[in-house]
Protein backbone atom coordinates (compact mmCIF):
# COMPACT_ATOMS: atom_id res chain seq x y z
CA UNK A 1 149.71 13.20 64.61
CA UNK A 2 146.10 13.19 63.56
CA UNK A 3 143.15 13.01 66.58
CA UNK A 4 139.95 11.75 66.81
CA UNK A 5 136.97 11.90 69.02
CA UNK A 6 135.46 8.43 70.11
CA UNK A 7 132.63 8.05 72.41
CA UNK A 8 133.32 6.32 75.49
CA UNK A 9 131.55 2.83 75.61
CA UNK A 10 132.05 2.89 79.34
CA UNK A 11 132.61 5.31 81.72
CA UNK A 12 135.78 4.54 83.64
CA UNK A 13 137.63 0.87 81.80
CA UNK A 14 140.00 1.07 79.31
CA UNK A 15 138.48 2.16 75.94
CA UNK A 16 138.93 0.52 72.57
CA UNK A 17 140.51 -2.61 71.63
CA UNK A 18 144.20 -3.12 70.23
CA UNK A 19 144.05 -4.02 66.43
CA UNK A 20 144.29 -7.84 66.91
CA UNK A 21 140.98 -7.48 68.68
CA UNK A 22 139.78 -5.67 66.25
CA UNK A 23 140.07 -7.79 63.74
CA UNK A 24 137.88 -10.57 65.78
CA UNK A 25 135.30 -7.74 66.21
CA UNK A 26 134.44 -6.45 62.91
CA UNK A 27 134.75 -7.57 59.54
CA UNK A 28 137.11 -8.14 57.35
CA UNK A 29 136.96 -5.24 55.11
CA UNK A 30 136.41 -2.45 57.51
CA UNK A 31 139.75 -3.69 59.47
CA UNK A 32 141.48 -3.32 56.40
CA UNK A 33 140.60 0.08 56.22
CA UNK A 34 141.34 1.13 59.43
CA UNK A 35 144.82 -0.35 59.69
CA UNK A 36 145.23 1.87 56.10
CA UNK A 37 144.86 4.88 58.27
CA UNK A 38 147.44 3.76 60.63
CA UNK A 39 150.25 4.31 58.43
CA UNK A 40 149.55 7.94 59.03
CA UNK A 41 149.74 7.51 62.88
CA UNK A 42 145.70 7.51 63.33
CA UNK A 43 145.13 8.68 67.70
CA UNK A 44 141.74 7.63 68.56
CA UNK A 45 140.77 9.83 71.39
CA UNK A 46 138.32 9.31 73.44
CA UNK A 47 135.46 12.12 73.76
CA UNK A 48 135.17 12.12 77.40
CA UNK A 49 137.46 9.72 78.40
CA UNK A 50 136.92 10.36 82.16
CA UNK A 51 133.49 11.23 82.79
CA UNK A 52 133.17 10.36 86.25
CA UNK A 53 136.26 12.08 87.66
CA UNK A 54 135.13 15.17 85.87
CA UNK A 55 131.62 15.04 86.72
CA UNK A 56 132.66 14.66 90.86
CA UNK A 57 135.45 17.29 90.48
CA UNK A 58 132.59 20.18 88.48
CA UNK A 59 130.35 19.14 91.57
CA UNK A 60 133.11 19.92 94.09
CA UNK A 61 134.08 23.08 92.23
CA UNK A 62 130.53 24.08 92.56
CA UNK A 63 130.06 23.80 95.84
CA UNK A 64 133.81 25.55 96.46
CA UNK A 65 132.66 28.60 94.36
CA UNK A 66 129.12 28.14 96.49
CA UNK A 67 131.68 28.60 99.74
CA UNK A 68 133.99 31.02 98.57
CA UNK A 69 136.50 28.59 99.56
CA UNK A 70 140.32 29.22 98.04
CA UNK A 71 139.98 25.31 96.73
CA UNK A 72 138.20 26.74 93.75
CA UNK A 73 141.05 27.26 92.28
CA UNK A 74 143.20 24.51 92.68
CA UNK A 75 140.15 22.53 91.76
CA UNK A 76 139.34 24.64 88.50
CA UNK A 77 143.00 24.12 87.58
CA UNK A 78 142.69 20.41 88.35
CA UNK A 79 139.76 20.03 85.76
CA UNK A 80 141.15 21.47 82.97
CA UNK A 81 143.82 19.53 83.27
CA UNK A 82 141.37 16.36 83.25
CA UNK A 83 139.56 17.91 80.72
CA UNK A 84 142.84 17.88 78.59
CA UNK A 85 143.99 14.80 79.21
CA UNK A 86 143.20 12.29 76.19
CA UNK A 87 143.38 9.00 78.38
CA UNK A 88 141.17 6.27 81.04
CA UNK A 89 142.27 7.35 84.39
CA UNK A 90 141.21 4.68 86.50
CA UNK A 91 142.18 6.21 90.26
CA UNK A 92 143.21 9.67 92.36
CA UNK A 93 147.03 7.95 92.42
CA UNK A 94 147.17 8.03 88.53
CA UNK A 95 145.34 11.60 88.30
CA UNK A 96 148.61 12.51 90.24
CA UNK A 97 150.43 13.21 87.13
CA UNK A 98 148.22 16.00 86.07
CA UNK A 99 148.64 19.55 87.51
CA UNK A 100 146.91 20.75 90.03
CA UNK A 101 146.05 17.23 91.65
CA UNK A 102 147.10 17.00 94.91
CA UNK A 103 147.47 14.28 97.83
CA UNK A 104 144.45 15.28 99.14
CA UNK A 105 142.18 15.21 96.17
CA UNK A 106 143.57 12.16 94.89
CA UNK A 107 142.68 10.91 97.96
CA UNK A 108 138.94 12.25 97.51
CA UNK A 109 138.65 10.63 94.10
CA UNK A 110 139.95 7.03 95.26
CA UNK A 111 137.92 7.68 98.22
CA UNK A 112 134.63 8.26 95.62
CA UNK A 113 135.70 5.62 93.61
CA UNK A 114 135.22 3.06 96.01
CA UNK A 115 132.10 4.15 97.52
CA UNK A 116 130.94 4.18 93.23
CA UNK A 117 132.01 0.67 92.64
CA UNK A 118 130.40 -0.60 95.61
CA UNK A 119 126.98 0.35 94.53
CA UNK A 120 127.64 0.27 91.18
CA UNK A 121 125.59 -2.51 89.20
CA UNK A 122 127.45 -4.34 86.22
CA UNK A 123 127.25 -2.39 82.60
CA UNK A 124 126.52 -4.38 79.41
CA UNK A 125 129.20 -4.89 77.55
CA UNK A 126 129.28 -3.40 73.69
CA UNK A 127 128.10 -4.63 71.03
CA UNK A 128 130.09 -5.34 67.76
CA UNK A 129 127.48 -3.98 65.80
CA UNK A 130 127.78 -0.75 68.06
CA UNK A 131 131.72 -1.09 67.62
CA UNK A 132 131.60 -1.33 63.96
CA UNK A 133 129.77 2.01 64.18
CA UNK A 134 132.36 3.73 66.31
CA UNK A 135 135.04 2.43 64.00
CA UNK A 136 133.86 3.82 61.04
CA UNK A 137 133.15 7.58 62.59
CA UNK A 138 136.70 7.34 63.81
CA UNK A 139 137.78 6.79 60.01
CA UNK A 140 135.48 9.70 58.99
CA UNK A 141 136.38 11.96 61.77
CA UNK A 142 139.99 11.06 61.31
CA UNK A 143 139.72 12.22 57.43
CA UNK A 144 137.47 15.05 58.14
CA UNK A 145 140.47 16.56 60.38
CA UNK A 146 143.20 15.54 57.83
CA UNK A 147 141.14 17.83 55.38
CA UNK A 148 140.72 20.59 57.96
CA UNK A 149 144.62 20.39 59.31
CA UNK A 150 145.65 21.19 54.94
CA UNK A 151 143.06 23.99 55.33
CA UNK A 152 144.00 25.38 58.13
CA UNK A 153 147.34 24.63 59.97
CA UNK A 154 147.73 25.04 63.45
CA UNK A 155 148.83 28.20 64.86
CA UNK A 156 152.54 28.07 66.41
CA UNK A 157 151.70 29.50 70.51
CA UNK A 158 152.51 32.65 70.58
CA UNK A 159 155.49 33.94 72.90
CA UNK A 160 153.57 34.85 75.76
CA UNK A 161 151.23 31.63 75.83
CA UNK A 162 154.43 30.21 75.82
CA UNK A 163 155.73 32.23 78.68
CA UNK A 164 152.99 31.62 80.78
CA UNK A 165 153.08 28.19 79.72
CA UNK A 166 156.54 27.77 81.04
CA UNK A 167 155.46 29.47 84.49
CA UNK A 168 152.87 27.42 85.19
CA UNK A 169 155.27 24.35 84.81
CA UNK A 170 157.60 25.74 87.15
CA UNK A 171 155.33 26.71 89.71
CA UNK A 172 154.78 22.66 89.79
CA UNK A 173 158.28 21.74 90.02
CA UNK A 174 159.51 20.19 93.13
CA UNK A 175 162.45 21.77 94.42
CA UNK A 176 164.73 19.54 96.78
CA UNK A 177 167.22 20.75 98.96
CA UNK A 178 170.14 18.51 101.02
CA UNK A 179 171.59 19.98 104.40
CA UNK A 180 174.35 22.20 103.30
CA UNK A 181 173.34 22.41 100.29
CA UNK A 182 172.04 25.93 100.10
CA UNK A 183 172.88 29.52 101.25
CA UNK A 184 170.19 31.28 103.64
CA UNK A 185 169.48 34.98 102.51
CA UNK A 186 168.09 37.81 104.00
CA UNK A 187 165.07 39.82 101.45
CA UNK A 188 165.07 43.52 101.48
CA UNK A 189 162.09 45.32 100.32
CA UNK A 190 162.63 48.08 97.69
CA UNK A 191 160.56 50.42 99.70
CA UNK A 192 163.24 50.12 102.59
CA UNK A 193 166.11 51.32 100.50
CA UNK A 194 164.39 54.23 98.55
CA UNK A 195 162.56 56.53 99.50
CA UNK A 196 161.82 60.72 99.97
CA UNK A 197 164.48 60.70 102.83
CA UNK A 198 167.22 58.56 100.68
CA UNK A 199 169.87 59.32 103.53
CA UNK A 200 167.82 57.72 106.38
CA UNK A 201 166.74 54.72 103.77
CA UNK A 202 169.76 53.80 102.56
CA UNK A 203 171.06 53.09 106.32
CA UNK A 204 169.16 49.80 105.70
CA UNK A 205 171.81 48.24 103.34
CA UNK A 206 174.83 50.40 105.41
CA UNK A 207 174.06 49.10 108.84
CA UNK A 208 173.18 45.11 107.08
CA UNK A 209 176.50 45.17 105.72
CA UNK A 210 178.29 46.29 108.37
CA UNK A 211 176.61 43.79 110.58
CA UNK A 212 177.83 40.82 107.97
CA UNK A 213 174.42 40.02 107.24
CA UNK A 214 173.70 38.18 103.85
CA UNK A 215 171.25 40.38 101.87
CA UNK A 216 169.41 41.07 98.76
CA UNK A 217 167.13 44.11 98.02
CA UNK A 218 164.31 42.71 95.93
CA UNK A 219 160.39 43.79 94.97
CA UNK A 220 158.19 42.02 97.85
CA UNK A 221 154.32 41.90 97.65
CA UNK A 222 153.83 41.06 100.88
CA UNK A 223 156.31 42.26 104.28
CA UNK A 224 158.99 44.37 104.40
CA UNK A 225 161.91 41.66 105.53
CA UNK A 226 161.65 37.88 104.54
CA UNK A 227 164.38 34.93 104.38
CA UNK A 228 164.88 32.84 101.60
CA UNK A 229 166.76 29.38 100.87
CA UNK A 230 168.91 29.42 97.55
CA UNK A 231 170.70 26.52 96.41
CA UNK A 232 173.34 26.08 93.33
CA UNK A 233 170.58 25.90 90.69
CA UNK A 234 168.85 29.23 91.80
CA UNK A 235 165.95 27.77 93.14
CA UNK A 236 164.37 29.60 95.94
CA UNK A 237 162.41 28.44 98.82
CA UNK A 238 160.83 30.88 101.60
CA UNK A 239 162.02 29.98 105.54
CA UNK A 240 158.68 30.81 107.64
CA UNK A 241 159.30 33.95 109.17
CA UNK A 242 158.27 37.30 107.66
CA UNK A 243 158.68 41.04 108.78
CA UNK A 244 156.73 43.40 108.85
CA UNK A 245 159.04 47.19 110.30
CA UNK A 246 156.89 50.30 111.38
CA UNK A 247 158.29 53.53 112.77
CA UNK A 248 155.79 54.75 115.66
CA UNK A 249 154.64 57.84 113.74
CA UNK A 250 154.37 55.37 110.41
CA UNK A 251 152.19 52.61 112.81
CA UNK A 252 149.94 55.81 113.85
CA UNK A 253 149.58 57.04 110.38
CA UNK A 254 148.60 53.35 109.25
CA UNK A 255 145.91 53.07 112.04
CA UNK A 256 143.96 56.55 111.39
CA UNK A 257 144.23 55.52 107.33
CA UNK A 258 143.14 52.15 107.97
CA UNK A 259 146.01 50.26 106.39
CA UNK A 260 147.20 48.78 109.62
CA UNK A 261 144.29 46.05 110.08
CA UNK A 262 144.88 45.37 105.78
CA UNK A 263 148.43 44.73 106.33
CA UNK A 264 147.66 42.52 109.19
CA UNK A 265 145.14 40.53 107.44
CA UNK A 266 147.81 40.47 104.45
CA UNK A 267 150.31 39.40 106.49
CA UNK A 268 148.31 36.80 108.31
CA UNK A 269 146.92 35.11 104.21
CA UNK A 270 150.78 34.98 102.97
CA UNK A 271 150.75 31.31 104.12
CA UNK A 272 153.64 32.13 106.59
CA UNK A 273 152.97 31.04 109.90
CA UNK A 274 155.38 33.10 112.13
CA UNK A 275 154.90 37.12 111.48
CA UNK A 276 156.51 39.69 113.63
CA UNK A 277 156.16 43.42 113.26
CA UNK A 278 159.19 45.46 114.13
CA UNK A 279 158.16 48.33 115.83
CA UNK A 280 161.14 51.66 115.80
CA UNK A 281 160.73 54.58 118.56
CA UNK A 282 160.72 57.67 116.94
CA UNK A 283 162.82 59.71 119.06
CA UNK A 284 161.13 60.31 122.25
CA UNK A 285 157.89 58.85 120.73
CA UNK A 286 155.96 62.60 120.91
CA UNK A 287 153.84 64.16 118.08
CA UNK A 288 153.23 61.22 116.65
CA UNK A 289 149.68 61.86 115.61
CA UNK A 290 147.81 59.50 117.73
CA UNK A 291 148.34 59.18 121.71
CA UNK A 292 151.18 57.01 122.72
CA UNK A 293 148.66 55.08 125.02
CA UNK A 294 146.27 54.25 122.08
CA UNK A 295 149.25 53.20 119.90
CA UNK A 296 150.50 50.87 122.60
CA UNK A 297 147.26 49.19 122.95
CA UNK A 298 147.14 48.58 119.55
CA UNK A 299 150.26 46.93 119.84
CA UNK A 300 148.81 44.49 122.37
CA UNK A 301 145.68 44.10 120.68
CA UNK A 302 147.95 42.37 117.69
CA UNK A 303 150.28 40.22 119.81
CA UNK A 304 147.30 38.91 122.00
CA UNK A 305 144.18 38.72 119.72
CA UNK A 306 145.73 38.54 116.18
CA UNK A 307 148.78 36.65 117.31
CA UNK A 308 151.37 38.38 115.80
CA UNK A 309 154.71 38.65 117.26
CA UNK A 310 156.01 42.36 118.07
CA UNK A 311 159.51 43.25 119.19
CA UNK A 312 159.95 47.21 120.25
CA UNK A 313 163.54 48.49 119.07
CA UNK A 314 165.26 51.93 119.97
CA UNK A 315 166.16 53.13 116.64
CA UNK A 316 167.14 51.94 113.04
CA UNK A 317 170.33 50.70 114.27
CA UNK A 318 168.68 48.19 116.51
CA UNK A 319 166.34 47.11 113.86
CA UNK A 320 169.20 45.56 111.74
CA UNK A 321 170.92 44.24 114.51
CA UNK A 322 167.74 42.54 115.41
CA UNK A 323 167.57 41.52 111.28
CA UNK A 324 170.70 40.19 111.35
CA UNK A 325 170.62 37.97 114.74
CA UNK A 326 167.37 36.15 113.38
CA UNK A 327 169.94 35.70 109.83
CA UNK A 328 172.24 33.97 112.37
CA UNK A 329 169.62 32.03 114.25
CA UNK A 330 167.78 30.72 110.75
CA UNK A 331 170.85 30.02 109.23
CA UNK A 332 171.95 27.48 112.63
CA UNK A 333 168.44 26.60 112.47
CA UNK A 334 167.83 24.79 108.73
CA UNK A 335 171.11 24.52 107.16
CA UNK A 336 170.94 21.21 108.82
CA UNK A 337 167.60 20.22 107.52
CA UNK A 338 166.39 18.78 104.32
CA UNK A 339 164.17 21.33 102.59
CA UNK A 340 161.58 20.59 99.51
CA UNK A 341 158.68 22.74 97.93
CA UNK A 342 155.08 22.29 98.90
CA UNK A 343 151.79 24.03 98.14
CA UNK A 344 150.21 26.55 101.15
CA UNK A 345 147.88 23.74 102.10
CA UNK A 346 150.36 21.26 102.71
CA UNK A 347 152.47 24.32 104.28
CA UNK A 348 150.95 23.82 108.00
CA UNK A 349 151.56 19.76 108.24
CA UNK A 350 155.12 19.74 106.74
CA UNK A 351 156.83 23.07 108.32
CA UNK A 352 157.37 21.67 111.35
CA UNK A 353 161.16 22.94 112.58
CA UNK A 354 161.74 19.72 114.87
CA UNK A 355 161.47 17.81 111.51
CA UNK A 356 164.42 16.76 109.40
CA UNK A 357 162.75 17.27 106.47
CA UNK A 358 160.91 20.68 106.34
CA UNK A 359 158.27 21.98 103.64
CA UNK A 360 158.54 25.18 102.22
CA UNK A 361 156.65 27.98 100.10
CA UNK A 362 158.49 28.75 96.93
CA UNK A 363 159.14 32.49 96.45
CA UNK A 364 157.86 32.87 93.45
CA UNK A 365 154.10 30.97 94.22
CA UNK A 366 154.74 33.90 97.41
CA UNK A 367 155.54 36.75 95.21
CA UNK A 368 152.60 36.26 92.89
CA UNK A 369 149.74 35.08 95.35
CA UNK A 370 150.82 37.94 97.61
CA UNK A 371 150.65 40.59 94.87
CA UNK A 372 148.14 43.20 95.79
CA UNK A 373 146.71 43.44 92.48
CA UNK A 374 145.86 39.63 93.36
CA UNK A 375 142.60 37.81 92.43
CA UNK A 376 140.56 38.03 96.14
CA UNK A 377 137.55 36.03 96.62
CA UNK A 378 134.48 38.27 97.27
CA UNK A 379 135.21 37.38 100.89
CA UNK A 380 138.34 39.16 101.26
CA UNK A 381 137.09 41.92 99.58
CA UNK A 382 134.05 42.18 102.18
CA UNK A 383 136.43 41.87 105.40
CA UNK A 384 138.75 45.01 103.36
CA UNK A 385 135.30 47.07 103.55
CA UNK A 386 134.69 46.25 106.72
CA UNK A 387 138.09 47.39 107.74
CA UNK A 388 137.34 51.18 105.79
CA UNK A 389 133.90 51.54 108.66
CA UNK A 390 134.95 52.95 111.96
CA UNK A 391 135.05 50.79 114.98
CA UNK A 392 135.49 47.95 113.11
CA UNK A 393 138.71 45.75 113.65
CA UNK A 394 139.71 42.73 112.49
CA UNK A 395 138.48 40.42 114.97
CA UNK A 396 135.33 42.33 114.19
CA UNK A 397 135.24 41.93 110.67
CA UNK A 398 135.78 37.94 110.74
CA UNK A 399 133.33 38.11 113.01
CA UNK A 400 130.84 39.28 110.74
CA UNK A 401 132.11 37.16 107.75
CA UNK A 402 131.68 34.22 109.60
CA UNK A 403 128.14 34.27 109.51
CA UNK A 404 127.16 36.83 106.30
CA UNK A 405 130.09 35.40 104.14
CA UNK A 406 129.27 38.01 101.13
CA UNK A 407 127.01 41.35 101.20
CA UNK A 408 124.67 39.85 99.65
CA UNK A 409 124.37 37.43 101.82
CA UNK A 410 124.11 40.46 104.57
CA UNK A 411 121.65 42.17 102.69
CA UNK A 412 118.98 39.09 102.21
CA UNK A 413 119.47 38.40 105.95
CA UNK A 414 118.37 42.42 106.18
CA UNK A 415 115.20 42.16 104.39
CA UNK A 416 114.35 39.09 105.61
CA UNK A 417 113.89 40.56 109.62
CA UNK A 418 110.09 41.82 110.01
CA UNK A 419 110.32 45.57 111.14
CA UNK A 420 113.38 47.86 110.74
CA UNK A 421 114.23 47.42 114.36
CA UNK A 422 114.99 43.98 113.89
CA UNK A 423 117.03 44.45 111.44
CA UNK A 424 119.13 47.42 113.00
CA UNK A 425 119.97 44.76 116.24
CA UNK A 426 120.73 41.70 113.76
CA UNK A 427 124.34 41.67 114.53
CA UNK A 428 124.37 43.10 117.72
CA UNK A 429 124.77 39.59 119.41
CA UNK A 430 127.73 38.49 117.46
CA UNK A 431 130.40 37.85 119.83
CA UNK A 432 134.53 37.97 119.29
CA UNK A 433 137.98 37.86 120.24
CA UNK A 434 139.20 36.15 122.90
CA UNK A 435 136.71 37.49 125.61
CA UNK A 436 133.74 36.81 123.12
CA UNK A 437 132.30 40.17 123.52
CA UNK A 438 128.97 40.85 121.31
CA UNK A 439 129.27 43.83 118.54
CA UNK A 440 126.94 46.09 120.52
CA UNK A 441 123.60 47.48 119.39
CA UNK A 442 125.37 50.51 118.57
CA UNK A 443 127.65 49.02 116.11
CA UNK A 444 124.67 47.12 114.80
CA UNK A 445 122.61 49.81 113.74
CA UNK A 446 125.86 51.60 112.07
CA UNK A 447 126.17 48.65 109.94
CA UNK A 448 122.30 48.59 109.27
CA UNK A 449 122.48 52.20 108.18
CA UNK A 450 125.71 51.85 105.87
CA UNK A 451 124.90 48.46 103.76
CA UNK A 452 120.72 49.05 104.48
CA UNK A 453 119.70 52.33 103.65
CA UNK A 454 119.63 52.25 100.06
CA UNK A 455 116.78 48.88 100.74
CA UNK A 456 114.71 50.56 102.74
């Protein structure tokens, strides 16, 4: 099928006329020649054929990327996909059928819409002499191409366009699961099952077993335990629990290497709402590396201010039992329910558990947003760096980010304070956590001299 380009007369109602109209329109001879060129299937396309949906969605996706808001991304995906498409939408409900629109932005766009039309004046209609001119540079465009397509065929996609093609479509397929319909599954890490010390590792899958918990050992980006709902067709949606299992001496190494606070804030972005770290004695919880004292406060510090769940177990034993009683609980829990696929931002209004119907991340969009190797917004990257400076915790770090969303954004608020002293008790005042404690000049001026001295 040949394509076209036509300009669009008006900017959202239905472009071009059928050919009976045509034939009223213009005259005689160039109708004639125009219904010649449908016998080889002539698509006029229109060369913006939705100019005012993509001019509001380009301003949105401005100020998203202005924000550092995760919406970019959706809404970047949502243009192209306007971009692409060759026909008038005329509201959000019909932009529904291209990828990446959502309920809420469709509800943004109708929402526009309206507030358009209403102070919107009439537009002039065109002219025939102006459609007689966009009939004939349809004809030569359409001819041009037919020359250019004899030329130059088009290139077959090659096998991984295709591939990614393929993923993208089933990233936006719903998945719909009946009660009883689907088997719930326990997730494994690879990391728990290999390992330097193979004998203790292996115990995971030993002591699962033996315990009659359904398991898989899979690659996860993100956690170390996680369950899953499969039904007959293979599709896979995540139940909204995820766990996290440290070893006392493992939880002290984490803290003095500063992975502990990256995990949590990995843990807490999965789009998971109910985390629980899994915390193992090690023996008689000596030589650990850090004091016991300091390891158990940290402990607190995440159930109370980061509002993660932590159970304590005796051993590895315990840990599996504890595994395999949530396996129990989750299966009584949702095989009764009505499960279906939904996006992380619809994730928080549809997982409710007293519901009969319960919305779900799929494992794959979990696997591949969780991936460490992940695009993170500049953002995420600045709370990460925070993390590496000592003193700073998480509650810390958000603190910061919350007002100096970006260095640079840090850095101009720097070298706009008068005299160096200023500058050095700029974030001093910031409060956090739950008893909104301030940062502390002395924190302050450690910040000042890491991201400042090189401005001075």
């Amino acid at each position: 099928m040949q394509s076209a380009e036509l300009p669009s007369p008006d900017m959202q109602s239905k472009e071009g006329a059928n050919l009976a109209n045509c034939e009223q329109i213009i005259s005689q001879s160039q109708f004639n020649l125009y219904k010649s060129q449908m016998e080889t299937r002539l698509e006029v396309r229109l060369r913006e054929p939705n100019p005012l949906f993509t001019r509001w969605l380009e301003r949105w996706l401005r100020e998203a990327e202005r924000r550092q808001q995760r919406s970019q991304h959706k809404l970047r995906q949502a243009l192209e996909a306007l971009k692409s498409y060759p026909l008038p939408l005329y509201s959000g409900r019909d932009c529904s059928v291209l990828r990446g629109f959502g309920g809420t932005l469709c509800q943004l766009i109708d929402e526009e819409l309206r507030q358009h039309r209403a102070a919107s004046q009439p537009q002039p209609q065109t002219t025939t002499a102006q459609y007689e001119e966009q009939v004939q540079q349809v004809v030569k465009a359409m001819q041009e191409k037919q020359q250019k397509t004899k030329k130059d065929p088009a290139k077959k996609p090659t096998k991984k366009a295709q591939l990614e093609q393929a993923a993208a479509e089933e990233r936006e397929r719903v998945v719909e699961m009946l009660p009883d319909s689907f088997e719930v599954l326990l997730l494994v890490d690879t990391q728990e099952t290999s390992g330097k010390n193979k004998r203790v590792l292996d115990q995971t899958r030993s002591y699962l077993q033996s315990l009659g918990a359904d398991h898989e050992v899979r690659r996860l980006t993100v956690g170390d335990f996680l369950w899953i709902a499969r039904d007959a067709d293979g599709s896979e949606l995540v139940l909204p629990y995820i766990v996290e299992r440290k070893r006392m001496d493992d939880l002290a190494s984490s803290i003095r290497d500063g992975r502990f606070h990256e995990q949590k804030h990995r843990l807490r972005q999965c789009g998971l709402p109910n985390v629980i770290y899994l915390i193992e004695d090690y023996g008689d919880n000596e030589q650990l590396g850090l004091p016991l004292d300091s390891l158990l406060q940290a402990l607190a510090n995440t159930r109370i201010q980061s509002g993660i769940q932590v159970v304590r177990t005796e051993n590895h034993y315990r840990s599996m039992c504890y595994l395999a009683g949530m396996s129990r609980a989750l299966r009584q829990l949702f095989l009764s329910k009505s499960l279906h696929s939904v996006d992380r931002a619809a994730l928080g209004s549809s997982s409710c558990l007293t519901d009969r119907r319960v919305g779900l991340l799929k494992f794959r969009a979990l696997y591949e947003d969780s991936a460490k190797n992940a695009q993170l917004t500049v953002r995420e990257v600045f709370v990460q760096q925070l993390l590496q400076l000592h003193s700073l915790s998480m509650e810390r770090a958000l603190a910061i980010v919350e007002l100096y969303p970006t260095p640079r954004l840090l850095l101009d608020a720097y070298k706009a304070c008068d005299e160096v002293d200023q500058a050095r008790r700029l974030l001093a005042g910031i409060t956090c956590g739950a008893l909104e404690r301030p940062l502390g000049e002395k924190l302050s001026q450690c910040l000042y001299d890491f991201y400042g001295s090189e401005f001075r």
